[in-house]
PDB file of N, CA and C in Angstrom:
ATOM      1  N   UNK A   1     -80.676 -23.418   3.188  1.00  0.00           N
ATOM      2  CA  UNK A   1     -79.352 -23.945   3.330  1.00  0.00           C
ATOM      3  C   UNK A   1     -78.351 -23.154   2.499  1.00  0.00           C
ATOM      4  N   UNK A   2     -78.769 -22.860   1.351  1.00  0.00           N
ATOM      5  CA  UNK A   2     -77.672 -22.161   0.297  1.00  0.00           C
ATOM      6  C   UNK A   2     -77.706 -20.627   1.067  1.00  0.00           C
ATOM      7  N   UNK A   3     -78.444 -19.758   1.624  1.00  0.00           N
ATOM      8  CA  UNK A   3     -78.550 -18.956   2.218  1.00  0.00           C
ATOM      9  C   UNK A   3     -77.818 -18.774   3.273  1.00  0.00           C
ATOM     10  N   UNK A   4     -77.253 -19.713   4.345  1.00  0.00           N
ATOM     11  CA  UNK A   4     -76.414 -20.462   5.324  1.00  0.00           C
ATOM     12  C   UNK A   4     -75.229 -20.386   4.890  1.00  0.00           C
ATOM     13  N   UNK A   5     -75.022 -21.227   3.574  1.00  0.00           N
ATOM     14  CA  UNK A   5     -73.493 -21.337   3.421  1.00  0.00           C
ATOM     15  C   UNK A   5     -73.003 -19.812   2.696  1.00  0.00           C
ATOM     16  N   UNK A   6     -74.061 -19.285   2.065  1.00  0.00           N
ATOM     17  CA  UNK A   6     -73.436 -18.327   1.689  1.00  0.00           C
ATOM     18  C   UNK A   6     -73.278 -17.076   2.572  1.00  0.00           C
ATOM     19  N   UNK A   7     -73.917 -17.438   3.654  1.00  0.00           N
ATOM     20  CA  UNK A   7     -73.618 -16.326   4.732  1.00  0.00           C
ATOM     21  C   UNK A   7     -72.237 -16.797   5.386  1.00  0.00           C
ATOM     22  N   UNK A   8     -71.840 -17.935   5.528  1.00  0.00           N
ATOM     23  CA  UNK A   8     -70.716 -18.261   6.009  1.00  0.00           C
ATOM     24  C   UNK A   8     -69.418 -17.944   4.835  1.00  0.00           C
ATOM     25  N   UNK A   9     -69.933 -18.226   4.021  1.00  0.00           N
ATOM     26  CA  UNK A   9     -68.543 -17.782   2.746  1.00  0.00           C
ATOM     27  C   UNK A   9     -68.543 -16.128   3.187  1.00  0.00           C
ATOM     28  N   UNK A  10     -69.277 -15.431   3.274  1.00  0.00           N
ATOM     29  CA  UNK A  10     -69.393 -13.880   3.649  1.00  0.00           C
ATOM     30  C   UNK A  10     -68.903 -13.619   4.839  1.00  0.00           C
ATOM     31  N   UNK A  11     -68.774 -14.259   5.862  1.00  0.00           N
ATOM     32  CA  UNK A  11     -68.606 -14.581   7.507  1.00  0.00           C
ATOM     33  C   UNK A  11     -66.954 -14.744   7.089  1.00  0.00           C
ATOM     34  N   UNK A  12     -66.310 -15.639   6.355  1.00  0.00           N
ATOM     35  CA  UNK A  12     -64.900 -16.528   6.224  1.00  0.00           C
ATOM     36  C   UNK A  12     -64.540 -15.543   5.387  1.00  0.00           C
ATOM     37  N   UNK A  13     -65.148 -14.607   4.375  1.00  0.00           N
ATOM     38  CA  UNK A  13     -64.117 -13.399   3.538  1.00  0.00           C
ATOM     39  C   UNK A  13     -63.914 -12.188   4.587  1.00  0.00           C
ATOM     40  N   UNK A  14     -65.158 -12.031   5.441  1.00  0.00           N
ATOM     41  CA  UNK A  14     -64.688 -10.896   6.429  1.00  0.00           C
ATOM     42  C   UNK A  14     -63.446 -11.193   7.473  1.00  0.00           C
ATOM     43  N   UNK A  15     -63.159 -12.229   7.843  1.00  0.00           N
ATOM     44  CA  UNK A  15     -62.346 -12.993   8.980  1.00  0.00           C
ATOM     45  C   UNK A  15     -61.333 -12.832   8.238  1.00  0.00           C
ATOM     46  N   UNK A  16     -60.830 -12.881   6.524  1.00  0.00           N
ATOM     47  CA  UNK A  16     -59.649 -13.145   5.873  1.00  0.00           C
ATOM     48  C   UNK A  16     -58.929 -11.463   5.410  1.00  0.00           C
ATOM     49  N   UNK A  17     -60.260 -10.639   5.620  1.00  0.00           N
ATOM     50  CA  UNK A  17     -60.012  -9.353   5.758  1.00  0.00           C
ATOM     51  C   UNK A  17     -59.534  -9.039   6.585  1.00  0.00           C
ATOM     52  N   UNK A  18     -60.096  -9.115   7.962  1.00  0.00           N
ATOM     53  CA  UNK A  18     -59.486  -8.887   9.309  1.00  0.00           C
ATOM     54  C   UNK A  18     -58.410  -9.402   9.496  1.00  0.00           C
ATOM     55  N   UNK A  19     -57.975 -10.461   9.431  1.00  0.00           N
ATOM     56  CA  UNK A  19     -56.799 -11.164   9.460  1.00  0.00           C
ATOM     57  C   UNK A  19     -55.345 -10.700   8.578  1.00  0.00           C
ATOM     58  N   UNK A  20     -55.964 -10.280   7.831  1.00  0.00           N
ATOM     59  CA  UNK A  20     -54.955  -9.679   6.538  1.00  0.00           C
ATOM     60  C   UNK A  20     -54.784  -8.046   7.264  1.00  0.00           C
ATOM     61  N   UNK A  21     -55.645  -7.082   7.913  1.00  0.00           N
ATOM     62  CA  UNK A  21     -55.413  -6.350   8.896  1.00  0.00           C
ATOM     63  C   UNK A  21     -54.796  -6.112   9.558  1.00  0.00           C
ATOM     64  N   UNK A  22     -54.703  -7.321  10.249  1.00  0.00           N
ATOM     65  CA  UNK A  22     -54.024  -7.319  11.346  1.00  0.00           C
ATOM     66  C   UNK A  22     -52.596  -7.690  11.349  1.00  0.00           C
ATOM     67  N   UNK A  23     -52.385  -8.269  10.105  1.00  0.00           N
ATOM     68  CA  UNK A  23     -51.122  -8.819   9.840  1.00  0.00           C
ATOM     69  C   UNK A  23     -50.214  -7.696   9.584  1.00  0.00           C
ATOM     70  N   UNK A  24     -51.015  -6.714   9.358  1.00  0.00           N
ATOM     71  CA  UNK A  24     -50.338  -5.286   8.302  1.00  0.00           C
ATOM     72  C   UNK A  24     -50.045  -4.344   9.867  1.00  0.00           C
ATOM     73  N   UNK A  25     -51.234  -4.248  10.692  1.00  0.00           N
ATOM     74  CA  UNK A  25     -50.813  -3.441  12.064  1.00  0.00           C
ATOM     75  C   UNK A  25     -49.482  -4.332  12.425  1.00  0.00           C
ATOM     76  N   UNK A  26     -49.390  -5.802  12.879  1.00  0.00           N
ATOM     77  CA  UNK A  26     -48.350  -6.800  13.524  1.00  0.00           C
ATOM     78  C   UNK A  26     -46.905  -5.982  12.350  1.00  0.00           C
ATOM     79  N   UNK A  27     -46.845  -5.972  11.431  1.00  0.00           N
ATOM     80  CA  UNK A  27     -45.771  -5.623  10.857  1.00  0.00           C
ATOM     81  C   UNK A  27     -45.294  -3.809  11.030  1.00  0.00           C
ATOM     82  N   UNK A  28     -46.528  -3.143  10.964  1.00  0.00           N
ATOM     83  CA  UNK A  28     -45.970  -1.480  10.981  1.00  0.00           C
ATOM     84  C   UNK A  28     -45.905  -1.546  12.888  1.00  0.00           C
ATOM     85  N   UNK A  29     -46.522  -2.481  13.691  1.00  0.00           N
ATOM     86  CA  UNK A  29     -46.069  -2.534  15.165  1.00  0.00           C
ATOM     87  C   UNK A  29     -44.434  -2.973  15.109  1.00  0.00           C
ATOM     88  N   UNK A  30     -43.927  -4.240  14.626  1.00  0.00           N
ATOM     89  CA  UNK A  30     -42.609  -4.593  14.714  1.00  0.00           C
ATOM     90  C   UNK A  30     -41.457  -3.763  14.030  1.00  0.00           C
ATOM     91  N   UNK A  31     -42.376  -2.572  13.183  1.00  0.00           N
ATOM     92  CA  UNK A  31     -41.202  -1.774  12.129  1.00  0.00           C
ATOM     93  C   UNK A  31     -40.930  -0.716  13.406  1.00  0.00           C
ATOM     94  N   UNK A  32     -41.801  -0.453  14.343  1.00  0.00           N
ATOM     95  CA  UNK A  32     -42.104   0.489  15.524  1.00  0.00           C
ATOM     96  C   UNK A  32     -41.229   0.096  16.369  1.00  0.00           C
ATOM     97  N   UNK A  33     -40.874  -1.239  16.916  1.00  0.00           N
ATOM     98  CA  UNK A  33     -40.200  -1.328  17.786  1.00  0.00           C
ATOM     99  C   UNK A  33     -39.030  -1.569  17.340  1.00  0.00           C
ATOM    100  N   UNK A  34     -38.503  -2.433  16.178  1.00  0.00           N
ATOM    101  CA  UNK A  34     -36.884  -2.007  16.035  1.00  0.00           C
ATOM    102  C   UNK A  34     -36.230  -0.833  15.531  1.00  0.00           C
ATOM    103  N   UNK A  35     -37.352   0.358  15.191  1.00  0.00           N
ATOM    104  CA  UNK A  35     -36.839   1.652  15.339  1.00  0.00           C
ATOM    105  C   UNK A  35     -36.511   2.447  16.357  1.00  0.00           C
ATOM    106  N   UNK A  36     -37.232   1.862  17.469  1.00  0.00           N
ATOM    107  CA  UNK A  36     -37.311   2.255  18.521  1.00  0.00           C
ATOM    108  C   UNK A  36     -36.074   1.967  19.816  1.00  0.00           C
ATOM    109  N   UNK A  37     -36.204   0.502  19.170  1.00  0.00           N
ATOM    110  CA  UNK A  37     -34.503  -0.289  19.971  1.00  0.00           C
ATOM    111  C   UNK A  37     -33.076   0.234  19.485  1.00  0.00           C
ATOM    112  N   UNK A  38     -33.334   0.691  17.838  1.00  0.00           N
ATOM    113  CA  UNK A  38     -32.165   1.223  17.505  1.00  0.00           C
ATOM    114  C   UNK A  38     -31.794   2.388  18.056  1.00  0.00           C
ATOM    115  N   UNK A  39     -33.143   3.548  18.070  1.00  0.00           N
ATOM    116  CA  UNK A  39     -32.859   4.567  18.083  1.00  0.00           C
ATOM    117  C   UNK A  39     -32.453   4.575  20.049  1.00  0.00           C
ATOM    118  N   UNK A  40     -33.020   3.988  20.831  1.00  0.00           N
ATOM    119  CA  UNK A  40     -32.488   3.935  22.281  1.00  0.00           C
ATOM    120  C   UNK A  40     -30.672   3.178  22.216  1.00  0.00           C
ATOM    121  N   UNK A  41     -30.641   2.214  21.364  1.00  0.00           N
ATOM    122  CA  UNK A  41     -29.105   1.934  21.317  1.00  0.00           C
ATOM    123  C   UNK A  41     -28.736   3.208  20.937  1.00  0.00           C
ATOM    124  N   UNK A  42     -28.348   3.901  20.223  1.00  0.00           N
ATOM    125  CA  UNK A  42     -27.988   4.985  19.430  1.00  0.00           C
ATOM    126  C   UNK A  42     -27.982   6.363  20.531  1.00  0.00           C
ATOM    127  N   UNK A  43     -28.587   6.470  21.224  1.00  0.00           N
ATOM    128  CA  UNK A  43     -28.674   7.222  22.404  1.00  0.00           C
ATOM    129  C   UNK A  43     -27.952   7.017  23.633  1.00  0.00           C
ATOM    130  N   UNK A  44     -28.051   5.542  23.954  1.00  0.00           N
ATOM    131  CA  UNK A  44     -27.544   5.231  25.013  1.00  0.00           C
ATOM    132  C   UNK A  44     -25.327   5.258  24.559  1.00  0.00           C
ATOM    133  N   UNK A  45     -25.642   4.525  22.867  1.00  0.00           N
ATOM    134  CA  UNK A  45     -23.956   4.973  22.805  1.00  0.00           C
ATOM    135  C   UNK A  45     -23.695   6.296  22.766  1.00  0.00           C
ATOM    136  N   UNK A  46     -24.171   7.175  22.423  1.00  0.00           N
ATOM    137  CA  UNK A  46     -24.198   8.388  22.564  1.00  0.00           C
ATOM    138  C   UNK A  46     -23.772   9.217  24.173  1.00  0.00           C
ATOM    139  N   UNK A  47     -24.662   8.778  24.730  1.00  0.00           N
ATOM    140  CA  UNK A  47     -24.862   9.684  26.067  1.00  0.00           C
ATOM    141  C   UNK A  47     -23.394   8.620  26.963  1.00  0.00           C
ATOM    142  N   UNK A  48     -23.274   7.300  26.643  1.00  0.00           N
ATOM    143  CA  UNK A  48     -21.405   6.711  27.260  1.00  0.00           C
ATOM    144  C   UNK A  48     -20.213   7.342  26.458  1.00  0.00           C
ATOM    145  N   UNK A  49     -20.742   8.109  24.978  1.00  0.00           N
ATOM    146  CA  UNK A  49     -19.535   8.282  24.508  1.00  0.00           C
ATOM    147  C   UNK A  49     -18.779  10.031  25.271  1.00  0.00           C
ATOM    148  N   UNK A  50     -20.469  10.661  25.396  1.00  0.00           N
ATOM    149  CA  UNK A  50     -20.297  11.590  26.052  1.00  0.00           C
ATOM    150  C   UNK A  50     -19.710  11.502  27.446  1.00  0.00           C
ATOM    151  N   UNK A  51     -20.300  10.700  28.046  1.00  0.00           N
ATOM    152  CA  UNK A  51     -19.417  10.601  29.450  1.00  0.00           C
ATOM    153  C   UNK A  51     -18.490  10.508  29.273  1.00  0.00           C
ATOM    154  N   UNK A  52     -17.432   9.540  28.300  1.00  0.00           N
ATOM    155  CA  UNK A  52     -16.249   9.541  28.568  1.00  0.00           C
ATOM    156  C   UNK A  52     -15.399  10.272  27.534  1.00  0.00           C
ATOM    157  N   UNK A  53     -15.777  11.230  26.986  1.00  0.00           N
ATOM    158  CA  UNK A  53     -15.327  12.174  26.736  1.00  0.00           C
ATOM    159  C   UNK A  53     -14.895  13.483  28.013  1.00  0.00           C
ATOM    160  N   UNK A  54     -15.870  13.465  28.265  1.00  0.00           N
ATOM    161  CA  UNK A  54     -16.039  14.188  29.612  1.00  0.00           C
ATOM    162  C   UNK A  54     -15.257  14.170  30.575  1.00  0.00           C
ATOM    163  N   UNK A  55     -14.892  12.643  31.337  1.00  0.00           N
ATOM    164  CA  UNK A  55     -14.184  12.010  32.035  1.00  0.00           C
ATOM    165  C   UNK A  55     -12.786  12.366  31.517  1.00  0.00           C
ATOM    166  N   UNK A  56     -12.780  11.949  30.408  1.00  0.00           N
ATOM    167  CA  UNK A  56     -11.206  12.144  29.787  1.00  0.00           C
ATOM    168  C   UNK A  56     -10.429  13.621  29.649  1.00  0.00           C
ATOM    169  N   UNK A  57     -11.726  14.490  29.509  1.00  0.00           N
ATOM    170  CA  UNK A  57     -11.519  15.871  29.820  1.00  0.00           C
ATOM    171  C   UNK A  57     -10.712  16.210  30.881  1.00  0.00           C
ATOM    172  N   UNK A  58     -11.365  15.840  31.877  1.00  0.00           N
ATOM    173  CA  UNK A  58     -11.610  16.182  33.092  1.00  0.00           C
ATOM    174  C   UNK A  58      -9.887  15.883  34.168  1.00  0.00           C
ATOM    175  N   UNK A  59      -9.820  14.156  33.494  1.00  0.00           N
ATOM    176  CA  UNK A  59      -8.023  13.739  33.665  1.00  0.00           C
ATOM    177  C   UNK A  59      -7.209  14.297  33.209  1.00  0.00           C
ATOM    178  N   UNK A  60      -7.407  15.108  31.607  1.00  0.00           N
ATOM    179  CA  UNK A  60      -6.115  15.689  31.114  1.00  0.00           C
ATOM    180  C   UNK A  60      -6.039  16.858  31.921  1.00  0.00           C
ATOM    181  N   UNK A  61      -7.380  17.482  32.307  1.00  0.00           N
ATOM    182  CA  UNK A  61      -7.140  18.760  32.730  1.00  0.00           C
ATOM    183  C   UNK A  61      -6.112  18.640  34.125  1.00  0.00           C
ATOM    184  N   UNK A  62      -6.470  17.723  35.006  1.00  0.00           N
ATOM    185  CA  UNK A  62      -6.355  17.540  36.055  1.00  0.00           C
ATOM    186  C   UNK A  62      -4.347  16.767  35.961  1.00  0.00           C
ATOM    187  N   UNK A  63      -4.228  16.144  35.006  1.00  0.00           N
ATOM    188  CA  UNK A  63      -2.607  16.095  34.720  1.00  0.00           C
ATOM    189  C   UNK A  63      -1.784  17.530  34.402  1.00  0.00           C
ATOM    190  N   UNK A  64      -2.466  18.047  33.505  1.00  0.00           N
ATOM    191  CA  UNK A  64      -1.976  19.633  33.356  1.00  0.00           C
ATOM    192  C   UNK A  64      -1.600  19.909  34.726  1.00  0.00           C
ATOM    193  N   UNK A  65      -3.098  20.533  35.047  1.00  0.00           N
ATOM    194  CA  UNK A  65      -2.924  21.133  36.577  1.00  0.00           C
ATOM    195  C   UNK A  65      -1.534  20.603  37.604  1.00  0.00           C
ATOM    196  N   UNK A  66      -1.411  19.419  37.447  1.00  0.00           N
ATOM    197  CA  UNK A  66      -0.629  18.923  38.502  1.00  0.00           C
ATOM    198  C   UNK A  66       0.804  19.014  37.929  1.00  0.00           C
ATOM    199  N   UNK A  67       1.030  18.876  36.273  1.00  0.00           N
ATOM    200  CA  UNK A  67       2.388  19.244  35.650  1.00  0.00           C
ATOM    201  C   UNK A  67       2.823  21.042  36.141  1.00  0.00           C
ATOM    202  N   UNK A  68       1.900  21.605  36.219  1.00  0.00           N
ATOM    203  CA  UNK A  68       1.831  23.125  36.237  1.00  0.00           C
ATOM    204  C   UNK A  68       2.241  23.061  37.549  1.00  0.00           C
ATOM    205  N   UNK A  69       1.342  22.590  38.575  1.00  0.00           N
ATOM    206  CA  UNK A  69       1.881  22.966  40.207  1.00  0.00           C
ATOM    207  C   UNK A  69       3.211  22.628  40.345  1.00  0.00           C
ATOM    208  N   UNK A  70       3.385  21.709  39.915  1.00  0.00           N
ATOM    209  CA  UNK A  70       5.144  20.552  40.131  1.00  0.00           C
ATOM    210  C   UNK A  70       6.234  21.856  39.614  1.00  0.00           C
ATOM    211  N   UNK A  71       5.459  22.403  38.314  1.00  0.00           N
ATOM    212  CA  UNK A  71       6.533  23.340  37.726  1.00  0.00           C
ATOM    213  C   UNK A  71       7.153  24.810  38.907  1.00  0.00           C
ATOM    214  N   UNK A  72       5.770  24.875  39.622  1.00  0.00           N
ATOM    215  CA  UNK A  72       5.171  26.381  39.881  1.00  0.00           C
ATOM    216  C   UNK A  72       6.232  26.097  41.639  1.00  0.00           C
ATOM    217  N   UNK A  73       6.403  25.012  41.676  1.00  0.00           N
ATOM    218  CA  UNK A  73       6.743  24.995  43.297  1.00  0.00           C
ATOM    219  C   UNK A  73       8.402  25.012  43.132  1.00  0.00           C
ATOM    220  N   UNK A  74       8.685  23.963  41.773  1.00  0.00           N
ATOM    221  CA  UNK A  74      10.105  23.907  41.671  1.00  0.00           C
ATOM    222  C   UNK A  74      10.674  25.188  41.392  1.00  0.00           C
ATOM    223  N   UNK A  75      10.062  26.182  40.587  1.00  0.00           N
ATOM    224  CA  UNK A  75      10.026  27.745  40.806  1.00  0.00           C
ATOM    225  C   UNK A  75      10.462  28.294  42.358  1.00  0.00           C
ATOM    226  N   UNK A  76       9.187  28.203  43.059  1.00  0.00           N
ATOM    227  CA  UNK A  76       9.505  28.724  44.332  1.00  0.00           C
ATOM    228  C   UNK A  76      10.554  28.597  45.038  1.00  0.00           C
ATOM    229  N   UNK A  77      11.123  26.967  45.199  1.00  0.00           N
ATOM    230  CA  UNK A  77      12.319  26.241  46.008  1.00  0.00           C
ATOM    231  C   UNK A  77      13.332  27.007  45.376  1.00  0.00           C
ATOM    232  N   UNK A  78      13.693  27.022  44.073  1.00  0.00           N
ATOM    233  CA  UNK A  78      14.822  28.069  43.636  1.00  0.00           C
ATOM    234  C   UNK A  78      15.397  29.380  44.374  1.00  0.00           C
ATOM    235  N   UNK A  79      14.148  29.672  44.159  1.00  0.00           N
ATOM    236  CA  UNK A  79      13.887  31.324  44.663  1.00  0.00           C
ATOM    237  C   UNK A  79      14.385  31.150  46.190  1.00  0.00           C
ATOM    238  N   UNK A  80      13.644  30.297  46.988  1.00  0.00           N
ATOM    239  CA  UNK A  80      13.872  30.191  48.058  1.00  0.00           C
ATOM    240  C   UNK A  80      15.420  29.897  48.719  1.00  0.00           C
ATOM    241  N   UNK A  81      16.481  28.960  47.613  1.00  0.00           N
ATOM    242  CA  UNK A  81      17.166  29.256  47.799  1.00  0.00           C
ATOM    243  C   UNK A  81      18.027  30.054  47.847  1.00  0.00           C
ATOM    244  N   UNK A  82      17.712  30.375  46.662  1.00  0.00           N
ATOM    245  CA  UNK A  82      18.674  31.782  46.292  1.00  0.00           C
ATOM    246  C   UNK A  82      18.431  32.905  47.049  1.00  0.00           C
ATOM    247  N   UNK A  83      16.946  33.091  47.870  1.00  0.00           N
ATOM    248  CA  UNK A  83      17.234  33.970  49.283  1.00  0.00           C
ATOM    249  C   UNK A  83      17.732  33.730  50.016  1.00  0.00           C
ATOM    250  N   UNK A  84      18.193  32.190  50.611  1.00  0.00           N
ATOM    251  CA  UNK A  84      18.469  31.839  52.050  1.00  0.00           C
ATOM    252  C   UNK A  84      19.765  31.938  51.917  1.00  0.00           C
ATOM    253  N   UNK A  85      20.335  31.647  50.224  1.00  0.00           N
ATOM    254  CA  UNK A  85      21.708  31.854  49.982  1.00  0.00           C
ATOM    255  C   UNK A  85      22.245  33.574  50.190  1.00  0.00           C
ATOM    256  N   UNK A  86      21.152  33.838  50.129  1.00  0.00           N
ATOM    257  CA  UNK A  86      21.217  35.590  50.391  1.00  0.00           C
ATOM    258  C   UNK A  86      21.387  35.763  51.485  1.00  0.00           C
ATOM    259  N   UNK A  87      20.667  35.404  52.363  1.00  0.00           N
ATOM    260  CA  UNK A  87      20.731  35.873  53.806  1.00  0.00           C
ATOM    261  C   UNK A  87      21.697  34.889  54.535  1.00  0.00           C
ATOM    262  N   UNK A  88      22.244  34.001  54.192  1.00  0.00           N
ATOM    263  CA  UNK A  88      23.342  33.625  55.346  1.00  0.00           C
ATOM    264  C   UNK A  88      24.446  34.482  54.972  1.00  0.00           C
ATOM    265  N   UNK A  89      24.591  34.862  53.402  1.00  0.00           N
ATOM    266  CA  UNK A  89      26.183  35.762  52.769  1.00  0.00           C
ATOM    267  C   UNK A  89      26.164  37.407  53.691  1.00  0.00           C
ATOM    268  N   UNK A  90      24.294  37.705  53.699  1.00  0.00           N
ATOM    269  CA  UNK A  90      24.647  38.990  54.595  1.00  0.00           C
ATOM    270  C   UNK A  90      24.491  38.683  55.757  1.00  0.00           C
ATOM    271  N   UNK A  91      24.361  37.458  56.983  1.00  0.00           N
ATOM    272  CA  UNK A  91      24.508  37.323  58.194  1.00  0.00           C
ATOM    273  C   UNK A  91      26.248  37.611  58.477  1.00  0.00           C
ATOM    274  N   UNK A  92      26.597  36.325  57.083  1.00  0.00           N
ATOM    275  CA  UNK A  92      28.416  36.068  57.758  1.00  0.00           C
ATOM    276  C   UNK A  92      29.047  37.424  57.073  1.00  0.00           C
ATOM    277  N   UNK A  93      28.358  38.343  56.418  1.00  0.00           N
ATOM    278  CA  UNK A  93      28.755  39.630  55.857  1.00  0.00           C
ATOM    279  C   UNK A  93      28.696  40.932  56.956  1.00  0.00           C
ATOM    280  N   UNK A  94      28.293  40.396  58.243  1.00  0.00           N
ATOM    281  CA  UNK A  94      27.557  41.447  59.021  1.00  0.00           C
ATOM    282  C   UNK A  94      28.918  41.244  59.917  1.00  0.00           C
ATOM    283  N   UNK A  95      29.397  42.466  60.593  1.00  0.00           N
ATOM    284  CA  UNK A  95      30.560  42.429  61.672  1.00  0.00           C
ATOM    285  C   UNK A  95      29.489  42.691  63.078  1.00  0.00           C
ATOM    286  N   UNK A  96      30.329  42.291  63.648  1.00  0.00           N
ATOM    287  CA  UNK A  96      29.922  42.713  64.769  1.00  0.00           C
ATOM    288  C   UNK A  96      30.366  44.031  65.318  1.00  0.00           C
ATOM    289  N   UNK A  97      30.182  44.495  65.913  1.00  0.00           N
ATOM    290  CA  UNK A  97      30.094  46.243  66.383  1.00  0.00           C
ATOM    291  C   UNK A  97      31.849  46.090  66.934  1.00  0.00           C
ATOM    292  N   UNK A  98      32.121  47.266  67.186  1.00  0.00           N
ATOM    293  CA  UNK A  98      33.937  47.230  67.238  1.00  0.00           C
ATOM    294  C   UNK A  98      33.930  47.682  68.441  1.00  0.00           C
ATOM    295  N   UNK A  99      35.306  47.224  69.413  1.00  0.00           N
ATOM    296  CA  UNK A  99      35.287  46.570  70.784  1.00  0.00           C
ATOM    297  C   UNK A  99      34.397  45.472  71.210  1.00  0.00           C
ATOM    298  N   UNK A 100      34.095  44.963  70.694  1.00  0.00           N
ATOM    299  CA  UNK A 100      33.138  43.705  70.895  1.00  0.00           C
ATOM    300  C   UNK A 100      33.138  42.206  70.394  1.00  0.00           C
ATOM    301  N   UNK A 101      33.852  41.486  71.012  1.00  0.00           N
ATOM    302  CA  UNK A 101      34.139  39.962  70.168  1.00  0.00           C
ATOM    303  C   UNK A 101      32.976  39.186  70.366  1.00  0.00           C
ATOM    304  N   UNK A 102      32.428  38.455  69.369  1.00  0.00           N
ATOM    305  CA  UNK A 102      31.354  37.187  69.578  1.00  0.00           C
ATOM    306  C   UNK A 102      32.174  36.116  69.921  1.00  0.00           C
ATOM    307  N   UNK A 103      31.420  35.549  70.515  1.00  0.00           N
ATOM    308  CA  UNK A 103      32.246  34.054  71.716  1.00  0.00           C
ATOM    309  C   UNK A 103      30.515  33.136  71.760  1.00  0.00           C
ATOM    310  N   UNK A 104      31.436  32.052  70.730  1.00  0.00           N
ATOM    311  CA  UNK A 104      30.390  30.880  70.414  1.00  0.00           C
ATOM    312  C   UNK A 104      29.788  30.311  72.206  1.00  0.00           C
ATOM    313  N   UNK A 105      28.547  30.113  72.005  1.00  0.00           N
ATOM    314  CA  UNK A 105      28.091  29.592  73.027  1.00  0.00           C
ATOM    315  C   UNK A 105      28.410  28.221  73.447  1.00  0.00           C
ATOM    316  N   UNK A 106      28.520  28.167  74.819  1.00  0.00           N
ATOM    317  CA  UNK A 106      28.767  26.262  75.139  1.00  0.00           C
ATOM    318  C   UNK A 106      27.239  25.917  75.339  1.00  0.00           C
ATOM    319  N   UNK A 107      27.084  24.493  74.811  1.00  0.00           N
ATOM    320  CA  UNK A 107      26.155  24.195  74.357  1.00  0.00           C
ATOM    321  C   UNK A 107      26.085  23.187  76.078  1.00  0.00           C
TER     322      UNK A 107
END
């Protein structure tokens, strides 16, 4: 009988070993996963901050561009006038050939 219980006191210190084991894996497992949750938060703000950096890039560039065209055309229309203002001064600058009257058309 004393042989019995003392195999069971030996049986109940190994179980308090194991148990104490396992308690130590359960804790370096849970130190595992909220390093793990942080470090995926930390990534994931990362890789949205990048997108919208990106994005925001992408609008200023695209406001430029369109301040630039607006500039680049109001350019042209100038120009354009100031030829057409050219060419009607040398149309009504142009005579017509001598002995020869122009006579407006009836419409």
């Amino acid at each position: 009988m004393d042989n019995a219980l003392a195999e069971m006191r030996g049986d109940r210190a190994d179980l308090k070993d194991d148990i104490r084991g396992l308690q130590s894996d359960i804790k370096s497992f849970r130190v595992h996963i909220i390093s793990t949750v942080v470090v995926t938060g930390i990534a994931v703000i990362s890789g949205v901050a990048a997108f919208n950096a990106t994005v925001l890039s992408n609008m200023v560039a695209s406001f430029e561009s369109g301040k630039n065209t607006a500039q680049l055309i109001g350019d042209a229309t100038k120009r354009l006038e100031v030829l057409q203002d050219r060419i009607e001064a040398a149309q009504s600058n142009r005579q017509a050939p001598t002995g020869t009257t122009v006579q407006p058309q009836a419409k």
